[in-house]
N, C-alpha and C. Protein backbone atom coordinates (compact mmCIF):
# COMPACT_ATOMS: atom_id res chain seq x y z
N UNK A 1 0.82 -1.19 0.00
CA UNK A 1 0.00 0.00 0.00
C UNK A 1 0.86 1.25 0.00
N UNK A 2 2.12 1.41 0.73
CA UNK A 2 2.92 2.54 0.53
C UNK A 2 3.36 2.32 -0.67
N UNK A 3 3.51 1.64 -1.16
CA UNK A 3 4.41 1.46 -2.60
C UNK A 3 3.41 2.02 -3.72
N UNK A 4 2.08 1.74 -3.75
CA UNK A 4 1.22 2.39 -4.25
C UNK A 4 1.06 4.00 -4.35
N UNK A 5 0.89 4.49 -2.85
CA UNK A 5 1.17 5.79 -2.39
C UNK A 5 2.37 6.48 -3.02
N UNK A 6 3.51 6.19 -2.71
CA UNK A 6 4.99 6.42 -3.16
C UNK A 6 4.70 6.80 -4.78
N UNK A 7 4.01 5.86 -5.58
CA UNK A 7 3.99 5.97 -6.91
C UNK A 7 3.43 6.90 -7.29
N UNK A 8 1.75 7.10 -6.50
CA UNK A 8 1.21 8.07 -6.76
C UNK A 8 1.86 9.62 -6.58
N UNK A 9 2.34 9.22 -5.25
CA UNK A 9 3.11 10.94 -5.05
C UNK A 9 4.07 11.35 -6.05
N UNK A 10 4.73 10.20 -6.50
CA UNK A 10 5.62 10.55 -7.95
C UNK A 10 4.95 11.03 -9.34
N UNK A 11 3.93 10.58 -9.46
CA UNK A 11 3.38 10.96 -10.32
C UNK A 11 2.19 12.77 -10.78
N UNK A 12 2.02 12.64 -9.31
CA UNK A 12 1.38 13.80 -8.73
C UNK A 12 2.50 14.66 -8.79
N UNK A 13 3.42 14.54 -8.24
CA UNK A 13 4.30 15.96 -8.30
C UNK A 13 4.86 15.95 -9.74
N UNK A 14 5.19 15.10 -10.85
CA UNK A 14 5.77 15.14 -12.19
C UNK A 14 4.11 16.50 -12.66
N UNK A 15 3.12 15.91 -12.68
CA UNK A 15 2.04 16.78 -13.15
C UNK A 15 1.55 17.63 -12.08
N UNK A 16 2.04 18.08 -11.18
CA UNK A 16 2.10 19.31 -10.66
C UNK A 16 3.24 20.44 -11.04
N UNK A 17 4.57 19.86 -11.38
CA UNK A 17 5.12 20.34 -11.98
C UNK A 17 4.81 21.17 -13.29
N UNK A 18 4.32 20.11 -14.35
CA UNK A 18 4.03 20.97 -15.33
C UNK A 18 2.94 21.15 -15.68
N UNK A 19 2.48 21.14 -14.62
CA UNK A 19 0.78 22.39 -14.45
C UNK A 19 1.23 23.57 -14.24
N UNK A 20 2.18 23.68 -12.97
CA UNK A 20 2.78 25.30 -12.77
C UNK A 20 3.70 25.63 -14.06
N UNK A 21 4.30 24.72 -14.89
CA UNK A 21 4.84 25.78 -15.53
C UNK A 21 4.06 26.33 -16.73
N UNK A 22 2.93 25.33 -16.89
CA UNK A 22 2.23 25.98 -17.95
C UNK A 22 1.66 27.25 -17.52
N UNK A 23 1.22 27.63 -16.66
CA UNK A 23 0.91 28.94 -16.17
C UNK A 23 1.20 29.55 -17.23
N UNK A 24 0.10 31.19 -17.37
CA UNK A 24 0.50 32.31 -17.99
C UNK A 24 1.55 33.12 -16.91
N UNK A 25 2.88 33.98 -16.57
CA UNK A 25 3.84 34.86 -16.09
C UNK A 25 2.69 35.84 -15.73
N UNK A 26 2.69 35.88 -14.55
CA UNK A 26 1.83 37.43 -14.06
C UNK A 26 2.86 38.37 -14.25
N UNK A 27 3.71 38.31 -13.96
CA UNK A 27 4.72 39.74 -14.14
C UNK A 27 5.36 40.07 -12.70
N UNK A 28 6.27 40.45 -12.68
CA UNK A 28 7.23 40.73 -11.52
C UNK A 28 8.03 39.73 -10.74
N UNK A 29 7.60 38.52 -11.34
CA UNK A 29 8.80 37.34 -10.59
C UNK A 29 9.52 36.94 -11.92
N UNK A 30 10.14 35.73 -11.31
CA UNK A 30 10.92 34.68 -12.46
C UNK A 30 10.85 34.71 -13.96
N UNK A 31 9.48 34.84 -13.97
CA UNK A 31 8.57 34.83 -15.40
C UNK A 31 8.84 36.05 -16.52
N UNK A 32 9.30 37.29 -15.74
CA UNK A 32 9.80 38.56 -16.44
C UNK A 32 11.65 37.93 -16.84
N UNK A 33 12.22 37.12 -15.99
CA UNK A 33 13.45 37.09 -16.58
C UNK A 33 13.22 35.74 -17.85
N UNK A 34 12.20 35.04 -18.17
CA UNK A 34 12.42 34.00 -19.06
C UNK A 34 11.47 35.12 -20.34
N UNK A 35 10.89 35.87 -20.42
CA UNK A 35 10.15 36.44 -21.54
C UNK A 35 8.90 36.34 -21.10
N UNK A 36 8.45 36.30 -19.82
CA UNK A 36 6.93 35.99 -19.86
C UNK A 36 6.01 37.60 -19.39
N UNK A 37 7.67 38.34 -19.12
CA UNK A 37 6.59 39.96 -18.92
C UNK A 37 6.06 40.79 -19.92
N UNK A 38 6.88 40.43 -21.14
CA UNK A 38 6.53 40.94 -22.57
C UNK A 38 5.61 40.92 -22.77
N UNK A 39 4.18 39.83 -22.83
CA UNK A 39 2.83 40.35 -23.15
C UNK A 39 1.93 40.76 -21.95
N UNK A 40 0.80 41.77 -22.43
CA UNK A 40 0.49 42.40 -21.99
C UNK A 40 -1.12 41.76 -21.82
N UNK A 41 -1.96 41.65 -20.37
CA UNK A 41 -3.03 41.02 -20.56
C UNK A 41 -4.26 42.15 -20.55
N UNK A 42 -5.07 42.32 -21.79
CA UNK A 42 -5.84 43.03 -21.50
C UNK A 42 -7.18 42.49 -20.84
N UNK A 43 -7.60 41.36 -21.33
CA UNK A 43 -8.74 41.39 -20.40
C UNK A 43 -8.80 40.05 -19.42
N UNK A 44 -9.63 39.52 -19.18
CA UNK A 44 -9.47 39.07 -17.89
C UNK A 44 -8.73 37.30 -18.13
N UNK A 45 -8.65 36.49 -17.61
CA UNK A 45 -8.14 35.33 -17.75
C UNK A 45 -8.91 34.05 -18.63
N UNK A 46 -8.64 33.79 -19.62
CA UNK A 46 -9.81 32.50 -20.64
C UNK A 46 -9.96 31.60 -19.93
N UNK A 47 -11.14 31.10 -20.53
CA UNK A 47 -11.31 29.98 -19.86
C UNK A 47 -10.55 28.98 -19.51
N UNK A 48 -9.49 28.42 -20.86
CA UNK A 48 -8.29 27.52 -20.50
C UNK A 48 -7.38 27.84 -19.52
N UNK A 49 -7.08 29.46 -19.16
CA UNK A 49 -6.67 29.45 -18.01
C UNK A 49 -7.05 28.96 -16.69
N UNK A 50 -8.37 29.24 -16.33
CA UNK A 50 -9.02 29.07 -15.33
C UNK A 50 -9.48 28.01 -15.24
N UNK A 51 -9.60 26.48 -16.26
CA UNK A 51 -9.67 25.55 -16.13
C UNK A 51 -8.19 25.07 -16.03
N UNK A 52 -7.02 25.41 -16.07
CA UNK A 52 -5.61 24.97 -15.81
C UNK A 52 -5.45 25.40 -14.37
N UNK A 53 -6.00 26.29 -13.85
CA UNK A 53 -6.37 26.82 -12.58
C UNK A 53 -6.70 25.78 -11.92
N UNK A 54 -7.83 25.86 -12.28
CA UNK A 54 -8.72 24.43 -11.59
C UNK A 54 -7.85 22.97 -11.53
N UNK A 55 -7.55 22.81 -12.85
CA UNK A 55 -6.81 21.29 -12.57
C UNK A 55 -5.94 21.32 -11.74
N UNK A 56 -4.58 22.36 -11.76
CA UNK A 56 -3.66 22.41 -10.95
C UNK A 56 -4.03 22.58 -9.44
N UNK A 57 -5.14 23.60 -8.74
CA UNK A 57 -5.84 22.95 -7.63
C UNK A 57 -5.87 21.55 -7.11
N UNK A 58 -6.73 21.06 -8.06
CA UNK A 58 -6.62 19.69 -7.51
C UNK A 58 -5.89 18.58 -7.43
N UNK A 59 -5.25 18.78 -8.21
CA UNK A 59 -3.66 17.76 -8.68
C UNK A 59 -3.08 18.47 -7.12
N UNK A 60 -2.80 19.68 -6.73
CA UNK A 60 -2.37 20.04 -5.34
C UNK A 60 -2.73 19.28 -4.20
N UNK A 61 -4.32 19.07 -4.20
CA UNK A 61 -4.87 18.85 -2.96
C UNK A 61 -4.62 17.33 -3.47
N UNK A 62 -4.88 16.60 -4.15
CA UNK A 62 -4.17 15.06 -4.49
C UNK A 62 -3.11 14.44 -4.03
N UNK A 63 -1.79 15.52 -4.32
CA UNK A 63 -0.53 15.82 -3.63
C UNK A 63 -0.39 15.93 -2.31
N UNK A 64 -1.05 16.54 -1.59
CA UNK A 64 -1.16 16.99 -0.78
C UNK A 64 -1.87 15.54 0.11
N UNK A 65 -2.91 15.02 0.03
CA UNK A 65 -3.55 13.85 0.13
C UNK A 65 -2.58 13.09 0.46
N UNK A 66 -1.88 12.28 -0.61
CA UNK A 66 -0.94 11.51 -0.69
C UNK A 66 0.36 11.40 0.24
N UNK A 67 0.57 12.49 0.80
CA UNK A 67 1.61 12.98 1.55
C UNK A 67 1.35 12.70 2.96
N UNK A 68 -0.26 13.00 3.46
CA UNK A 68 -0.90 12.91 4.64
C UNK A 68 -0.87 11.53 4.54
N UNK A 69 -1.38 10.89 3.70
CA UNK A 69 -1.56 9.37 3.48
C UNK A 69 0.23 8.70 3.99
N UNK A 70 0.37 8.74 3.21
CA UNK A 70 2.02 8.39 3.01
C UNK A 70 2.67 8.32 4.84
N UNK A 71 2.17 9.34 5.38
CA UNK A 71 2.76 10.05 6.23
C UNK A 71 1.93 8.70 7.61
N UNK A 72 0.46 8.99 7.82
CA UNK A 72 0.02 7.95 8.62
C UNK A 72 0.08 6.38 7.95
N UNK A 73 0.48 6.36 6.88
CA UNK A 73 0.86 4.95 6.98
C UNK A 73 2.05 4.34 7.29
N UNK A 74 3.14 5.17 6.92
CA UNK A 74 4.52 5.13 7.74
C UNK A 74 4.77 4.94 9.10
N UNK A 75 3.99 6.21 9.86
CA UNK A 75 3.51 5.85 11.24
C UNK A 75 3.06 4.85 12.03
N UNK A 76 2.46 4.50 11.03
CA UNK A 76 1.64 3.29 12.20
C UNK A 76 2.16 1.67 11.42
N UNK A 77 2.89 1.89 10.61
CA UNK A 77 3.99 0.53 10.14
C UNK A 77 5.31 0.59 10.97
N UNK A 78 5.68 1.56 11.41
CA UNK A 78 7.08 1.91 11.90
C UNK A 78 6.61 1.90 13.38
């Protein structure tokens, strides 16, 4: 069952990873030194954003899951 867990958390953080980097650059961090301050957003965020929003949420709290999991099953094997 940890070995299960373990896998999942590997897999969860590979696609948490590149959920955040797909992000659009808001401007003023990291994202201005790779080219991401150059465009300019005029109106509010598309839908594909805000559904990449959403996924990456939950892929978090999944992560996040897994970790708690991970964590009391270690515990109470050890």
């Amino acid at each position: 069952m940890v070995m299960g867990f373990s896998i999942a958390l590997i897999v969860f953080s590979a696609l948490l990873m590149l959920l955040v980097l797909m992000h659009k650059g808001k401007g003023g961090g990291l994202s201005d030194m790779f080219g991401g301050g150059m465009q300019s957003s005029v109106g509010g965020s598309s839908v594909a954003e805000r559904n990449l929003d959403r996924i990456t949420v939950v892929v978090g709290l999944l992560w996040f899951a897994c970790i708690v999991v991970l964590g009391l099953l270690m515990k109470l094997d050890g």
